[in-house]
Protein backbone atom coordinates (compact mmCIF):
# COMPACT_ATOMS: atom_id res chain seq x y z
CA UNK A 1 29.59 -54.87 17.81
CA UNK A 2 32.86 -56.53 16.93
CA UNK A 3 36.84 -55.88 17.37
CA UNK A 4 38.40 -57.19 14.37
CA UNK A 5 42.03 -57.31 13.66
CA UNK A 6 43.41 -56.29 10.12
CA UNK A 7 46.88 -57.17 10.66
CA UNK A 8 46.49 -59.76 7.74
CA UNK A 9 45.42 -57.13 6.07
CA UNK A 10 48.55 -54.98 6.30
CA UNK A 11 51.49 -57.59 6.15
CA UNK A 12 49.35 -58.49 2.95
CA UNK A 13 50.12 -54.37 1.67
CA UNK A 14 53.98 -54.68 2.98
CA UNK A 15 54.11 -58.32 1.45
CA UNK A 16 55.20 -59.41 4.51
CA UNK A 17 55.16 -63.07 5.80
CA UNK A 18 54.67 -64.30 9.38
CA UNK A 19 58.23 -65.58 9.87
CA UNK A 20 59.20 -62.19 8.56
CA UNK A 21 57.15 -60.27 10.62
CA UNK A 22 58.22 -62.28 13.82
CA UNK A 23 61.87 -61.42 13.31
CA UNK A 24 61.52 -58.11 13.08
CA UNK A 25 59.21 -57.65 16.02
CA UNK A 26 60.83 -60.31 18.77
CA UNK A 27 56.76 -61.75 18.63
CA UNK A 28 56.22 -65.63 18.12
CA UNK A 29 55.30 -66.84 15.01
CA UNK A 30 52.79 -68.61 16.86
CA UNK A 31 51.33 -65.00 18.33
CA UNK A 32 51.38 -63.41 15.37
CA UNK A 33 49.43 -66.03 13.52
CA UNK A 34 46.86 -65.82 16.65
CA UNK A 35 46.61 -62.01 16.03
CA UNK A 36 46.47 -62.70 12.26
CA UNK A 37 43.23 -65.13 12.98
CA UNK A 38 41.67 -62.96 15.09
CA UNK A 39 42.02 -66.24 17.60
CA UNK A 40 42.92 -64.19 20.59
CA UNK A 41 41.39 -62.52 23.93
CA UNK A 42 43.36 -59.37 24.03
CA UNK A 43 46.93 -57.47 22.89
CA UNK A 44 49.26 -55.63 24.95
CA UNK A 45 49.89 -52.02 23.53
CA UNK A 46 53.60 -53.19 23.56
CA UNK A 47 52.97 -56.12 21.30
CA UNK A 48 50.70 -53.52 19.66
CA UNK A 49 53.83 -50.97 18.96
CA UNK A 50 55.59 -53.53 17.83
CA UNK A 51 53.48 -54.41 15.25
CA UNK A 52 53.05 -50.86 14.40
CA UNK A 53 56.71 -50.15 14.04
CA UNK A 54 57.42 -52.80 11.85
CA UNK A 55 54.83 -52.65 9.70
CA UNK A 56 54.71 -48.53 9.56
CA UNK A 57 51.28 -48.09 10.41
CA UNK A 58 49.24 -47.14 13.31
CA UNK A 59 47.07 -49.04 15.96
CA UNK A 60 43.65 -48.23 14.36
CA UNK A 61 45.10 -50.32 10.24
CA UNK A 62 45.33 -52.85 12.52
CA UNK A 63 42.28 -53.01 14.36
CA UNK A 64 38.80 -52.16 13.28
CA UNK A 65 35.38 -52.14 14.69
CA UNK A 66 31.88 -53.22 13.03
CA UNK A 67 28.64 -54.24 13.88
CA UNK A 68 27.69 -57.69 14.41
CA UNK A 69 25.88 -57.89 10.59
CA UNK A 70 28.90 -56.33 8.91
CA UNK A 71 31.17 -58.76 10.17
CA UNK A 72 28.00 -61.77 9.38
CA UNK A 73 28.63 -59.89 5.87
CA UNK A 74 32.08 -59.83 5.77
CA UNK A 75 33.38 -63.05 6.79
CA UNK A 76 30.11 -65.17 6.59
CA UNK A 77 29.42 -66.47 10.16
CA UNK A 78 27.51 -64.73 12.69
CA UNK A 79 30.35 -63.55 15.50
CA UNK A 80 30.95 -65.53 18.80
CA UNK A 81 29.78 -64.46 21.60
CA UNK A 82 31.17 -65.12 24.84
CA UNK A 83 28.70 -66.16 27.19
């Protein structure tokens, strides 16, 4: 099973960009796009609210969870594991 993050997802619904998003929140461009990829290890529930208050959405638009051959499905790749 698989954690996958949606926020591109929901700046795509707000038409938001990452520069925007950034500004409102106080986050990093550069943490944002990380969260955006999915290129990241974990998120603090404060970056988390954040996110959530500046987008007007809750935690679970932003994250989802799937198994291993719906995200092969989804995206096209088998998902990495950490060994």
């Amino acid at each position: 099973m698989q954690i996958v993050m949606r926020l591109d997802v929901m700046m795509a619904k707000r038409k938001m960009t990452v520069t925007q998003l950034a500004k409102e929140t106080g986050l990093s461009a550069v943490n944002i796009t990380r969260i955006k990829n999915g290129r990241l290890q974990g998120i603090r529930f404060s970056s988390l609210v954040l996110l959530c208050d500046a987008l007007h959405c809750k935690p679970g638009d932003l994250i989802d969870y799937m198994s291993d051959e719906e995200f092969e499905e989804e995206f096209g790749y088998p998902p990495e594991r950490d060994e």
